[in-house]
PDB file of N, CA and C in Angstrom:
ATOM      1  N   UNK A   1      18.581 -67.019 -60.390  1.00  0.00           N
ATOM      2  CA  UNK A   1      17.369 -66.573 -59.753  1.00  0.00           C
ATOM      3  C   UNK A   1      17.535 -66.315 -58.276  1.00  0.00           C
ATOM      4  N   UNK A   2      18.414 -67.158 -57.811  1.00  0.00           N
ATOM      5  CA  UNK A   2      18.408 -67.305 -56.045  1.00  0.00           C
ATOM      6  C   UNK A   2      19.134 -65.582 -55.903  1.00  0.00           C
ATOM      7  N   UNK A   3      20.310 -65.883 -56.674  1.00  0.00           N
ATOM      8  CA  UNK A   3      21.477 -64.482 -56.508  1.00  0.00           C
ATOM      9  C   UNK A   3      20.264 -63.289 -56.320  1.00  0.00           C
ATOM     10  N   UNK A   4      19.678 -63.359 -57.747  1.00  0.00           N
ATOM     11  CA  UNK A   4      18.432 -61.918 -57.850  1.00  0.00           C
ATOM     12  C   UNK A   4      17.455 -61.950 -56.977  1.00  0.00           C
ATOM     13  N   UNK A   5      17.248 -62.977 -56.202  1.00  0.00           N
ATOM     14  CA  UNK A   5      16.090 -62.674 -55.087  1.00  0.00           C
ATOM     15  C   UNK A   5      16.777 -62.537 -53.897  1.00  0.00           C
ATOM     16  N   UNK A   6      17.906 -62.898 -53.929  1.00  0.00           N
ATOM     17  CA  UNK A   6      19.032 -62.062 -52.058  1.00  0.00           C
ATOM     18  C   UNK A   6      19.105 -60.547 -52.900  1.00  0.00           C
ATOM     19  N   UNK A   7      19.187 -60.319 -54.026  1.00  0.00           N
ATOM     20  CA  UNK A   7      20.188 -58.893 -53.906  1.00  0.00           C
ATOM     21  C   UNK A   7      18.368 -58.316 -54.158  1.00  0.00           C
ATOM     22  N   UNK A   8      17.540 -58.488 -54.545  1.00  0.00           N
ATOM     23  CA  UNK A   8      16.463 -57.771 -54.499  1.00  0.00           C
ATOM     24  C   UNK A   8      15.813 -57.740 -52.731  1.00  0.00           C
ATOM     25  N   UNK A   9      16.115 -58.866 -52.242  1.00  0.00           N
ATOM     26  CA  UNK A   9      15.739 -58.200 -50.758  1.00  0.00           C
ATOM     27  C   UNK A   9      16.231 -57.359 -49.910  1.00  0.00           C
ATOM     28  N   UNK A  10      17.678 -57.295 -50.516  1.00  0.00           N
ATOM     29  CA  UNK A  10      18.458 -56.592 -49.615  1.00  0.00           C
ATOM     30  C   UNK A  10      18.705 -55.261 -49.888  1.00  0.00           C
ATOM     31  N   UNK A  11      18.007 -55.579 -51.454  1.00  0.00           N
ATOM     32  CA  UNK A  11      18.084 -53.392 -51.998  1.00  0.00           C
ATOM     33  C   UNK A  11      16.467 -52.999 -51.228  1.00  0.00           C
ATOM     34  N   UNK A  12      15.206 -53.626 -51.051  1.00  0.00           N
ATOM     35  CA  UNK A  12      14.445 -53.599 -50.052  1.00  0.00           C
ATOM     36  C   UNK A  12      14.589 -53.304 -48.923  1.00  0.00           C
ATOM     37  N   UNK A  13      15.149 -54.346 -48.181  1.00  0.00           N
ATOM     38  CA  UNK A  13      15.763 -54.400 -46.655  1.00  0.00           C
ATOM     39  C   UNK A  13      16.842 -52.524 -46.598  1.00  0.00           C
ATOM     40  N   UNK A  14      17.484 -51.839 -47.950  1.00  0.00           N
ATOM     41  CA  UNK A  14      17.931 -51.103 -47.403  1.00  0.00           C
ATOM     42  C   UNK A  14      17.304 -50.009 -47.507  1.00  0.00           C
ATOM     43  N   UNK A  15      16.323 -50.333 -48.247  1.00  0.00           N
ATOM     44  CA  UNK A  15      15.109 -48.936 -48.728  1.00  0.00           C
ATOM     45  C   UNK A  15      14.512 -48.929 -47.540  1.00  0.00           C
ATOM     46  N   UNK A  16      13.482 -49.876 -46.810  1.00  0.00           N
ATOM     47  CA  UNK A  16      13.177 -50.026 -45.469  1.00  0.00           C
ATOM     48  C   UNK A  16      13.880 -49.063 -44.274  1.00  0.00           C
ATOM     49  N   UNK A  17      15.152 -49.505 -44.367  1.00  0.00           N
ATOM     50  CA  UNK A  17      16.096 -48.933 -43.378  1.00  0.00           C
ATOM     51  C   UNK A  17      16.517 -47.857 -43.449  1.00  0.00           C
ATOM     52  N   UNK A  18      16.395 -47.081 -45.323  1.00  0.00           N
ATOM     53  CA  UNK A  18      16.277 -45.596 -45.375  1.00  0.00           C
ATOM     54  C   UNK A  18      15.027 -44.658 -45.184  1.00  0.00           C
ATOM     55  N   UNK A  19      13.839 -45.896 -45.324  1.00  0.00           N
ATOM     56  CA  UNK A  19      12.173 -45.042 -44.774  1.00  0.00           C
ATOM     57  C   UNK A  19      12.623 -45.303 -43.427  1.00  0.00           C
ATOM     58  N   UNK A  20      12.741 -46.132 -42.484  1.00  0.00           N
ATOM     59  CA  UNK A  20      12.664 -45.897 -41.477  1.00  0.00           C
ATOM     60  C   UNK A  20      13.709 -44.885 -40.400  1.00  0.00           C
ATOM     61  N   UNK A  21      14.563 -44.668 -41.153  1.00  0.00           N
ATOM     62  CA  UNK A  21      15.537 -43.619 -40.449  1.00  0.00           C
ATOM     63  C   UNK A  21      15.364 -41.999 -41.275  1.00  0.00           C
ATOM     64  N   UNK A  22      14.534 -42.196 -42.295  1.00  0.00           N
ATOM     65  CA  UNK A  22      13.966 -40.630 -42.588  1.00  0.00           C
ATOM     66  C   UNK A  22      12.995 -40.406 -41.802  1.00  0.00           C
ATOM     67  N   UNK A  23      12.207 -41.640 -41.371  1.00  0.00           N
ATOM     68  CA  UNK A  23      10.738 -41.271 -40.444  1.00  0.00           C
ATOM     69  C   UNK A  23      11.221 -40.923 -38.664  1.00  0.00           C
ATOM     70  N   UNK A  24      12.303 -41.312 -38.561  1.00  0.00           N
ATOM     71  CA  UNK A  24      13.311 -41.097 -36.930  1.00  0.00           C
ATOM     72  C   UNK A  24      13.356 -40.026 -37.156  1.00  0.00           C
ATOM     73  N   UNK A  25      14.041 -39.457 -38.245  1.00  0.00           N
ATOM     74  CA  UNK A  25      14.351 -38.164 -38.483  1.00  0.00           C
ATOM     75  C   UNK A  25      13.604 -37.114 -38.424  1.00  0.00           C
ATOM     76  N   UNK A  26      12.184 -37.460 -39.136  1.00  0.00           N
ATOM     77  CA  UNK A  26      11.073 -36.734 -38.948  1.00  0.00           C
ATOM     78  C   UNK A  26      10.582 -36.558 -37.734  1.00  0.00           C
ATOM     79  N   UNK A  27      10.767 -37.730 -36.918  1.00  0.00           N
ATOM     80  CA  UNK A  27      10.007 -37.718 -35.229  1.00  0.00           C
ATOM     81  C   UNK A  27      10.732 -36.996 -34.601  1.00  0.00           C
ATOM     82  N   UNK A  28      12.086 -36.877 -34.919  1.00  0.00           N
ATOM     83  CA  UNK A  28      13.473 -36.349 -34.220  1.00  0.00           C
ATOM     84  C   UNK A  28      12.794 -34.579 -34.318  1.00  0.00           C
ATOM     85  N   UNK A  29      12.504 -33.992 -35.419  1.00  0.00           N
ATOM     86  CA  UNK A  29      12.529 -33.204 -35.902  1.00  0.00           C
ATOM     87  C   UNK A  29      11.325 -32.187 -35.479  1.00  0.00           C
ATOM     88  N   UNK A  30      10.092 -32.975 -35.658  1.00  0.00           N
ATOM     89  CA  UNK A  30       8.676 -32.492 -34.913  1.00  0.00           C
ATOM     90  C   UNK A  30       8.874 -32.994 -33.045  1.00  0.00           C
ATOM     91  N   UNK A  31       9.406 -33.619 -33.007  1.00  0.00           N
ATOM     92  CA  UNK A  31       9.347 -33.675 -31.123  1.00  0.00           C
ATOM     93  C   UNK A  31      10.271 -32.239 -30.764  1.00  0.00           C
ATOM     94  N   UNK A  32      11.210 -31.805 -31.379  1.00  0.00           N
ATOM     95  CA  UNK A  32      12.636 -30.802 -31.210  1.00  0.00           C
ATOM     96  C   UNK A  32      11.309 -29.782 -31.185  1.00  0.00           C
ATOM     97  N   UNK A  33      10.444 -29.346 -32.350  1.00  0.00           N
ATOM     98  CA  UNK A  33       9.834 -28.253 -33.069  1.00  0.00           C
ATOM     99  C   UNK A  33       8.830 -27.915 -31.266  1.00  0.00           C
ATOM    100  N   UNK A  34       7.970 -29.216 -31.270  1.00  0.00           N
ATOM    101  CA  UNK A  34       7.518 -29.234 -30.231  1.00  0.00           C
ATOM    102  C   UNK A  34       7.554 -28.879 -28.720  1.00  0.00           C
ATOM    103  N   UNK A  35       8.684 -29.017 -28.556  1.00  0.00           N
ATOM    104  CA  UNK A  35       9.745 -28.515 -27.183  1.00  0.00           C
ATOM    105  C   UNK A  35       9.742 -27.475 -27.406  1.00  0.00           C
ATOM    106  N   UNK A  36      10.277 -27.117 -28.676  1.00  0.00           N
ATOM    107  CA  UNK A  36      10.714 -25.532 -28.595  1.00  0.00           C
ATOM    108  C   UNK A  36       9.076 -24.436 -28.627  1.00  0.00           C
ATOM    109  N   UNK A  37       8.388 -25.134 -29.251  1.00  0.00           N
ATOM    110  CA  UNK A  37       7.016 -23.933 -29.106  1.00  0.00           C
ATOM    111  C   UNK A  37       6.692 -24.235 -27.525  1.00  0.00           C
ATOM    112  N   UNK A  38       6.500 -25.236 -26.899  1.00  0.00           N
ATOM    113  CA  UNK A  38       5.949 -24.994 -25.767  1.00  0.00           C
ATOM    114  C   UNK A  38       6.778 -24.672 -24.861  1.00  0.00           C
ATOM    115  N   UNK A  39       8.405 -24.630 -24.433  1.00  0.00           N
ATOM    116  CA  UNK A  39       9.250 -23.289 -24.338  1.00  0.00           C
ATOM    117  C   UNK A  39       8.913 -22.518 -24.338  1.00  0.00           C
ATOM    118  N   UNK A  40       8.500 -21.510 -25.714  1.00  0.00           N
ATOM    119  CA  UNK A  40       8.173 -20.525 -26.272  1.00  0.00           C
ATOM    120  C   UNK A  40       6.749 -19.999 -25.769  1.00  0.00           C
ATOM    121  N   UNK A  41       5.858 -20.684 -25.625  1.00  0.00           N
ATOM    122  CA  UNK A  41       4.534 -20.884 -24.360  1.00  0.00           C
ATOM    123  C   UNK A  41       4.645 -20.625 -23.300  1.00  0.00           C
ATOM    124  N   UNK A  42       5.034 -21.131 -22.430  1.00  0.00           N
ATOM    125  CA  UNK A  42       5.506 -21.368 -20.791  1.00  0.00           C
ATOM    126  C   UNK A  42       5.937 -19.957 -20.815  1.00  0.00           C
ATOM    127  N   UNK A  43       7.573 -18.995 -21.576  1.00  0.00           N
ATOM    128  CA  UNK A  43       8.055 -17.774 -21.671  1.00  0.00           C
ATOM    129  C   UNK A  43       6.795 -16.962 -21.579  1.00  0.00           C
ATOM    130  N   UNK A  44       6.049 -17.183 -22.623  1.00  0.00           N
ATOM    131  CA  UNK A  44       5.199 -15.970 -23.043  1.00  0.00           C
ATOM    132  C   UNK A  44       3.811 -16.213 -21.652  1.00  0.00           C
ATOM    133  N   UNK A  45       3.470 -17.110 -21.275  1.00  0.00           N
ATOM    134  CA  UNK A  45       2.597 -17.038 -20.125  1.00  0.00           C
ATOM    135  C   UNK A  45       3.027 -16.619 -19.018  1.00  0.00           C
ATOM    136  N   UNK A  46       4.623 -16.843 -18.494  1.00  0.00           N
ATOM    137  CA  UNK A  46       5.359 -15.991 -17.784  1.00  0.00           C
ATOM    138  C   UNK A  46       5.186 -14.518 -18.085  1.00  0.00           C
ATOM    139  N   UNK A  47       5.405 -14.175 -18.755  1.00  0.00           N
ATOM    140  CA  UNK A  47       5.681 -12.562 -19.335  1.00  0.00           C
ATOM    141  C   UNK A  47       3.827 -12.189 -19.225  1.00  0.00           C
ATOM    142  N   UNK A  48       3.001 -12.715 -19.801  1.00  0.00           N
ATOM    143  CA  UNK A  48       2.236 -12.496 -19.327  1.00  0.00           C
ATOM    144  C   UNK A  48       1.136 -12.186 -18.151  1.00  0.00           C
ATOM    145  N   UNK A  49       2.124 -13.493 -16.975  1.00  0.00           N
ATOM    146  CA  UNK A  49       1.334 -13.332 -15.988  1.00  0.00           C
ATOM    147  C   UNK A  49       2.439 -12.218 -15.372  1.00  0.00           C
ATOM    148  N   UNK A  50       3.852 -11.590 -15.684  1.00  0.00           N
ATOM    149  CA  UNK A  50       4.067 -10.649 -15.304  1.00  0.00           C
ATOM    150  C   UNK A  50       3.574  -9.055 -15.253  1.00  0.00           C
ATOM    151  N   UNK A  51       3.255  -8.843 -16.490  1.00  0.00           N
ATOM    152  CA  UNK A  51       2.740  -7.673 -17.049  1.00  0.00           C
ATOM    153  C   UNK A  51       1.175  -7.728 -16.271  1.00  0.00           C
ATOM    154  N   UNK A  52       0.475  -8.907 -16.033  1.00  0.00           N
ATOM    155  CA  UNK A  52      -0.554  -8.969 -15.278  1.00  0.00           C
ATOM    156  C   UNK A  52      -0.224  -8.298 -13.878  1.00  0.00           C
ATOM    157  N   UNK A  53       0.640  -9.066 -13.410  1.00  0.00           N
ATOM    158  CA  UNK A  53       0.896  -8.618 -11.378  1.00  0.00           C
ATOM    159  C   UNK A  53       1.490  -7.105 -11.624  1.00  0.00           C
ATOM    160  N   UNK A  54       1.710  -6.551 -12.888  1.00  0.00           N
ATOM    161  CA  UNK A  54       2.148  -5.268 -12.601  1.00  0.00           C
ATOM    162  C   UNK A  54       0.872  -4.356 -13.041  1.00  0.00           C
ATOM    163  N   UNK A  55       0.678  -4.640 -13.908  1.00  0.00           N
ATOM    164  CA  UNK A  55      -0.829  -3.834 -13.968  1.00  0.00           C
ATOM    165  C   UNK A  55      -1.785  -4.166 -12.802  1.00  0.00           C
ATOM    166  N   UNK A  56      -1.525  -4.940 -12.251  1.00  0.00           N
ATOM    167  CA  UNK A  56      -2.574  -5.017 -11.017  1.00  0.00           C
ATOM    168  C   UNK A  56      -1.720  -4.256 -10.169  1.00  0.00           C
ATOM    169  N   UNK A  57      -0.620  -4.118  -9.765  1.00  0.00           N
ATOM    170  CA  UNK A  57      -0.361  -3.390  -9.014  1.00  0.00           C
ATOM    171  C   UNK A  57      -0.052  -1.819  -8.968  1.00  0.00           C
ATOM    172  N   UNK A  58      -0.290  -1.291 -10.710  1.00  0.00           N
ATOM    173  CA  UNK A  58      -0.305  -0.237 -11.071  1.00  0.00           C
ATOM    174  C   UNK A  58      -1.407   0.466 -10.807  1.00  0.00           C
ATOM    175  N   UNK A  59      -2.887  -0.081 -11.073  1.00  0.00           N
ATOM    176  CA  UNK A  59      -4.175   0.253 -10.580  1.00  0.00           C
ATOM    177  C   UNK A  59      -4.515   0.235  -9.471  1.00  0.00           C
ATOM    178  N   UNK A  60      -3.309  -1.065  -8.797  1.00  0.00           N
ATOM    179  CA  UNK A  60      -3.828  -0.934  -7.181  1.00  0.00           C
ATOM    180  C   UNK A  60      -3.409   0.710  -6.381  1.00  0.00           C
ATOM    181  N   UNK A  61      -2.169   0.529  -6.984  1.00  0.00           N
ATOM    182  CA  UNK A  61      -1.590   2.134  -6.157  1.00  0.00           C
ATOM    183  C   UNK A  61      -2.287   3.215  -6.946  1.00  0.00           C
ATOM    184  N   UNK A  62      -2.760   3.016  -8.063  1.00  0.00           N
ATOM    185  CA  UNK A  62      -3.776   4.586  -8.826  1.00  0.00           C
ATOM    186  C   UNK A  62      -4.744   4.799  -8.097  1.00  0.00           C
ATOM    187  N   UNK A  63      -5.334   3.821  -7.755  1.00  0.00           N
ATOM    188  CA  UNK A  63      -7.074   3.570  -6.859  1.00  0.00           C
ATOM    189  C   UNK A  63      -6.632   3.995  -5.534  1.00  0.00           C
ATOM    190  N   UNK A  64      -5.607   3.373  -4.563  1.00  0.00           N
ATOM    191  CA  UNK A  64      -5.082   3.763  -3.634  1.00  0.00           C
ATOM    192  C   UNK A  64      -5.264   5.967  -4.240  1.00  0.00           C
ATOM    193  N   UNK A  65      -4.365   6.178  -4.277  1.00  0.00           N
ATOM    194  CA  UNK A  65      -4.037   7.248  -5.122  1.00  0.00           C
ATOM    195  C   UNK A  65      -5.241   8.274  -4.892  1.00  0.00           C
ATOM    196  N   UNK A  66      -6.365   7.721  -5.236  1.00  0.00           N
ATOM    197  CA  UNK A  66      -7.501   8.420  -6.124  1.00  0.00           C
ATOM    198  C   UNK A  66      -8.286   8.406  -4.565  1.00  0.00           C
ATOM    199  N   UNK A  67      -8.164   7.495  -3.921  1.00  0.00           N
ATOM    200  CA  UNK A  67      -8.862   7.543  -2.179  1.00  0.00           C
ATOM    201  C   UNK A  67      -8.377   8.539  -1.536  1.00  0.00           C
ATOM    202  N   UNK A  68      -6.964   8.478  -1.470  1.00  0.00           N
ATOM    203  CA  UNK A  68      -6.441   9.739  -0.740  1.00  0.00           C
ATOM    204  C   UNK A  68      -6.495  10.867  -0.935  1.00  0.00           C
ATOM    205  N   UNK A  69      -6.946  11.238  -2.623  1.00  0.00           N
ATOM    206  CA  UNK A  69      -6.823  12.819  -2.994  1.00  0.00           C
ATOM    207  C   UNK A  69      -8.677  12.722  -2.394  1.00  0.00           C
ATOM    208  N   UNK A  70      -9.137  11.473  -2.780  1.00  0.00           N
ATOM    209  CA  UNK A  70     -10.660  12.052  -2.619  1.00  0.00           C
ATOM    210  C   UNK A  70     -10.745  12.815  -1.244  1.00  0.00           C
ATOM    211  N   UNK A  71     -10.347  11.552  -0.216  1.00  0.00           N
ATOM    212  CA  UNK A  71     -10.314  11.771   1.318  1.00  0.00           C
ATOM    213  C   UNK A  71      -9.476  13.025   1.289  1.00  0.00           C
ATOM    214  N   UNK A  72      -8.667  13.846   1.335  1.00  0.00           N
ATOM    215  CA  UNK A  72      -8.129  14.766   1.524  1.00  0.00           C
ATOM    216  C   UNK A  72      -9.252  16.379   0.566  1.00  0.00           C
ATOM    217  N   UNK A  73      -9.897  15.935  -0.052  1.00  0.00           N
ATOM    218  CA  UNK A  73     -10.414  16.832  -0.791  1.00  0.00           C
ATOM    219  C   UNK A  73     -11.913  17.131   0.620  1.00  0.00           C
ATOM    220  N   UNK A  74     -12.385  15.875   0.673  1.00  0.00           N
ATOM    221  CA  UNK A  74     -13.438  15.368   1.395  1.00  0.00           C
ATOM    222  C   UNK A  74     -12.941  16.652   3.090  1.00  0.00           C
ATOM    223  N   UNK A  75     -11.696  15.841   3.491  1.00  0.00           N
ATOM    224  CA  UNK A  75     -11.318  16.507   4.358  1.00  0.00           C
ATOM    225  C   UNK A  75     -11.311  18.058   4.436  1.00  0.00           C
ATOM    226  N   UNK A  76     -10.656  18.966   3.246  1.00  0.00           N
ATOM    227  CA  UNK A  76     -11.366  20.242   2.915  1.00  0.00           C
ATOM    228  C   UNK A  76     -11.859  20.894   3.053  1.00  0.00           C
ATOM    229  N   UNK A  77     -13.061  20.373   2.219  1.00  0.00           N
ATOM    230  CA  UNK A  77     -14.323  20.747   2.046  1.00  0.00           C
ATOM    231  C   UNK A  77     -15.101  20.967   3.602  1.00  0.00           C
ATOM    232  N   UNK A  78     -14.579  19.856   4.221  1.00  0.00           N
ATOM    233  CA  UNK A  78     -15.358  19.914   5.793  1.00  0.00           C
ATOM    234  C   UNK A  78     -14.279  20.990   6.230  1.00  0.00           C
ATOM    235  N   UNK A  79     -13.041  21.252   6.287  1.00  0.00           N
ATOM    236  CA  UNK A  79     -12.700  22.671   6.872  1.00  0.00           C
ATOM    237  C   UNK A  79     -12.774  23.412   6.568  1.00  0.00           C
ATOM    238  N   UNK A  80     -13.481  23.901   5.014  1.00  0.00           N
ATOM    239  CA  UNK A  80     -13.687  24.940   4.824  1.00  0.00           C
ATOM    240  C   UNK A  80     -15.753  25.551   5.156  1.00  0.00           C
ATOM    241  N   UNK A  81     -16.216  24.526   4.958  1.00  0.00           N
ATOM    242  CA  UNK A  81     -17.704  24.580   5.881  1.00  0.00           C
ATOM    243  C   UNK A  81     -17.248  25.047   7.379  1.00  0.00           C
ATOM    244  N   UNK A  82     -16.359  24.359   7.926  1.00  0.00           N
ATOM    245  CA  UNK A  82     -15.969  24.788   9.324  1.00  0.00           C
ATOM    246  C   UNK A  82     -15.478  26.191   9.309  1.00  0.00           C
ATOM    247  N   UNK A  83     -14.868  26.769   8.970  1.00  0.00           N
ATOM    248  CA  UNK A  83     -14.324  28.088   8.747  1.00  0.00           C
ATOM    249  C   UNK A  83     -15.573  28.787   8.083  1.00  0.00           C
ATOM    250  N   UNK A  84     -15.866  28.671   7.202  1.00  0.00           N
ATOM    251  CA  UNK A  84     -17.177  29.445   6.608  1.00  0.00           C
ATOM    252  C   UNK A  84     -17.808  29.820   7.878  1.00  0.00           C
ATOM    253  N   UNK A  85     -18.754  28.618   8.504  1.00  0.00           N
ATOM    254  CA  UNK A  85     -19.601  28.939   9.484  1.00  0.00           C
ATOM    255  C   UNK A  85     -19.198  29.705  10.551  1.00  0.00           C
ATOM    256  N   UNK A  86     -17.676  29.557  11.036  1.00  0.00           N
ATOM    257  CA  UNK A  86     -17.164  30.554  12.085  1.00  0.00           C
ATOM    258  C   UNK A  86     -17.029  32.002  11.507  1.00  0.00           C
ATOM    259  N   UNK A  87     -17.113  31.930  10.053  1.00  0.00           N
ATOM    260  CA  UNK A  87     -17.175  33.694   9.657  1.00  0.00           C
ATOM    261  C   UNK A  87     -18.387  34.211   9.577  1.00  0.00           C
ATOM    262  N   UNK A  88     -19.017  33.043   9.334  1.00  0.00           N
ATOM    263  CA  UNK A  88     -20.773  33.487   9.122  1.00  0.00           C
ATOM    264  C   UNK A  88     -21.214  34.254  10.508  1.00  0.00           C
ATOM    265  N   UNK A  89     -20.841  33.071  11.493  1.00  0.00           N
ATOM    266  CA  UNK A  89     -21.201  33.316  13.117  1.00  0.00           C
ATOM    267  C   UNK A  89     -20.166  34.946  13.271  1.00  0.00           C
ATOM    268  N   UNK A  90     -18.887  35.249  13.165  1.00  0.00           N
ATOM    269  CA  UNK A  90     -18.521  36.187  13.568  1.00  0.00           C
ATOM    270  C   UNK A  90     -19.269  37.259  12.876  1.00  0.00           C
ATOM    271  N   UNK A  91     -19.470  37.701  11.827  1.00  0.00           N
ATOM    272  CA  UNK A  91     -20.189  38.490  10.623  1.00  0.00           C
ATOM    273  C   UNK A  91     -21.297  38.625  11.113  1.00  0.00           C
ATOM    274  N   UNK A  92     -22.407  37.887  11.654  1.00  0.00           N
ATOM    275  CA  UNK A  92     -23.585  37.996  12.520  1.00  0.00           C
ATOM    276  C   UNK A  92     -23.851  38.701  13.971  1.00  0.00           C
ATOM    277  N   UNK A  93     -22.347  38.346  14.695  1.00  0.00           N
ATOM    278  CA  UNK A  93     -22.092  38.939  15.948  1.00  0.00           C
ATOM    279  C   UNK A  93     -21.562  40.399  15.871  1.00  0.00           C
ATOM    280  N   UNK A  94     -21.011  40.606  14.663  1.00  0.00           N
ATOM    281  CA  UNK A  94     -20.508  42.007  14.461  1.00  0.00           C
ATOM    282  C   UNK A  94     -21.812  42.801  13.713  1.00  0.00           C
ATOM    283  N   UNK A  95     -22.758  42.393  13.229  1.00  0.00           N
ATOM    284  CA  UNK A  95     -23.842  42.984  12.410  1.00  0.00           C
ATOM    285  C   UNK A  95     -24.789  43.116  13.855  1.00  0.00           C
ATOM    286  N   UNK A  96     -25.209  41.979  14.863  1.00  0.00           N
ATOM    287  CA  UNK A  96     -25.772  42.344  15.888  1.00  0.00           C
ATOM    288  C   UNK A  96     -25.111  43.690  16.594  1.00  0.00           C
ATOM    289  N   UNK A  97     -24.187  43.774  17.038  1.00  0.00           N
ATOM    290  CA  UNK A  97     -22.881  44.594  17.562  1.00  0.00           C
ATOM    291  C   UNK A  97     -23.405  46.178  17.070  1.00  0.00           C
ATOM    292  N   UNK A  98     -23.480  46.418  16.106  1.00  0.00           N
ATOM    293  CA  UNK A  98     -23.833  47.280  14.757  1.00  0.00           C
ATOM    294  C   UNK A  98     -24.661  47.907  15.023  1.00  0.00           C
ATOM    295  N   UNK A  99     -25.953  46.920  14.744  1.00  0.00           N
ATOM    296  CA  UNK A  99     -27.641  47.147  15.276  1.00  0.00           C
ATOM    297  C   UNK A  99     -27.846  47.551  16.467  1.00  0.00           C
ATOM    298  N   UNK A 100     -27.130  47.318  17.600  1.00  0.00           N
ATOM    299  CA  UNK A 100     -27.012  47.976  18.923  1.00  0.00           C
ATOM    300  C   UNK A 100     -26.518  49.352  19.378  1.00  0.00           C
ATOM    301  N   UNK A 101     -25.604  49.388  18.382  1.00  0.00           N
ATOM    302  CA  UNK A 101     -24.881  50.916  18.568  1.00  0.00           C
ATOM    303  C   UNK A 101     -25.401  51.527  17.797  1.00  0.00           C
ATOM    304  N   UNK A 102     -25.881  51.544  16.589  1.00  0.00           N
ATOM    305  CA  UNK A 102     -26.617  52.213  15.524  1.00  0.00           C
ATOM    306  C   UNK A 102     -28.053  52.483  16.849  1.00  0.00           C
ATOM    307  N   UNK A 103     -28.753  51.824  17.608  1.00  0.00           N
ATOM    308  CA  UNK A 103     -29.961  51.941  17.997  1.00  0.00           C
ATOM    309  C   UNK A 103     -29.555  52.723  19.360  1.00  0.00           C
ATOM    310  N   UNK A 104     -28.786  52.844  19.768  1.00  0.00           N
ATOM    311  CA  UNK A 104     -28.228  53.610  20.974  1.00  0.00           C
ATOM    312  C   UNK A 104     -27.763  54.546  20.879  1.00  0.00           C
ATOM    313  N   UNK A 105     -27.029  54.882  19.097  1.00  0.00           N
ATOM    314  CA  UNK A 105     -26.725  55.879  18.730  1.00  0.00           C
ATOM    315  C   UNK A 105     -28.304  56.841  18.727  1.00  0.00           C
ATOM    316  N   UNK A 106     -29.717  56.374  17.918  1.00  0.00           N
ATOM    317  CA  UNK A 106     -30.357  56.947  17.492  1.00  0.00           C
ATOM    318  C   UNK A 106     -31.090  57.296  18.719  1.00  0.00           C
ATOM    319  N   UNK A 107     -31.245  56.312  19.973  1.00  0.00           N
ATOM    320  CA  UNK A 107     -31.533  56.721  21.100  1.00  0.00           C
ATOM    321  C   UNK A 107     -31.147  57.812  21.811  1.00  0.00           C
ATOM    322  N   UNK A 108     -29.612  58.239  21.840  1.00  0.00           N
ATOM    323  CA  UNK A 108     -29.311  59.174  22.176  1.00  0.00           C
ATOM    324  C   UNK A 108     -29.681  60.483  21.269  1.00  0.00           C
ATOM    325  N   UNK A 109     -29.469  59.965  19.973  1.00  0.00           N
ATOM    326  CA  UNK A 109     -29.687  61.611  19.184  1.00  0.00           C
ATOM    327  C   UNK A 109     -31.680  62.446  19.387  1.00  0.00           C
ATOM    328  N   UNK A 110     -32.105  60.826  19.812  1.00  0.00           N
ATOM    329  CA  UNK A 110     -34.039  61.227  20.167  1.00  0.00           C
ATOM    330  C   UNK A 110     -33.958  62.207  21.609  1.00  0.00           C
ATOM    331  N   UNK A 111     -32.733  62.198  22.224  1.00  0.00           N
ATOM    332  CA  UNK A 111     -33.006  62.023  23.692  1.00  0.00           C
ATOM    333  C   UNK A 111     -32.228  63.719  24.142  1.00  0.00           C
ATOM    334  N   UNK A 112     -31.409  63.744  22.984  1.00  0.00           N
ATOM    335  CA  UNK A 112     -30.546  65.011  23.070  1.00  0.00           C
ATOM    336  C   UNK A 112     -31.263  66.223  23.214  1.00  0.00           C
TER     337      UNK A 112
END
């Protein structure tokens, strides 16, 4: 009886010692898994906040971009109002010009 109750504790005692080094194994195994996804996290929030600072800086220089054609369009537009009005004004001074000699013409032909 004594013999069968040492060799029954000790086939216990080694079952024990094979749950407890499959359950190491398991901790071994999910802590490894663990590391590696949040690795895999940290990468991808990197890459993310990269693709972020570049799209921000892609829109920054488009917007930039889109000011200068405005302002330059803006700019334009005011030299071509400026030029307009100096043809308007010359076109007026030559039509006055016109009306004077046309009326000096007809003066003389009343007077002939």
């Amino acid at each position: 009886g004594l013999r069968e109750l040492e060799a029954n504790k000790s086939r216990v005692i080694t079952e024990q010692e094979a749950t407890i080094a499959s359950l190491e194994a398991q901790v071994q195994t999910r802590t490894q898994q663990f590391i590696d996804s949040e690795a895999r996290q940290t990468k991808q929030t990197q890459v993310f906040k990269e693709v972020g600072r570049e799209n921000h800086a892609t829109i920054s220089s488009l917007t930039e971009d889109l000011r200068f054609l405005i302002k330059r369009r803006e700019d334009d537009l005011a030299d071509m109002k400026q030029v307009h009005a100096a043809e308007r004004a010359t076109m007026e001074r030559n039509r006055d010009n016109l009306l004077q000699q046309l009326a000096s013409l007809r003066n003389d032909i009343l007077h002939q």
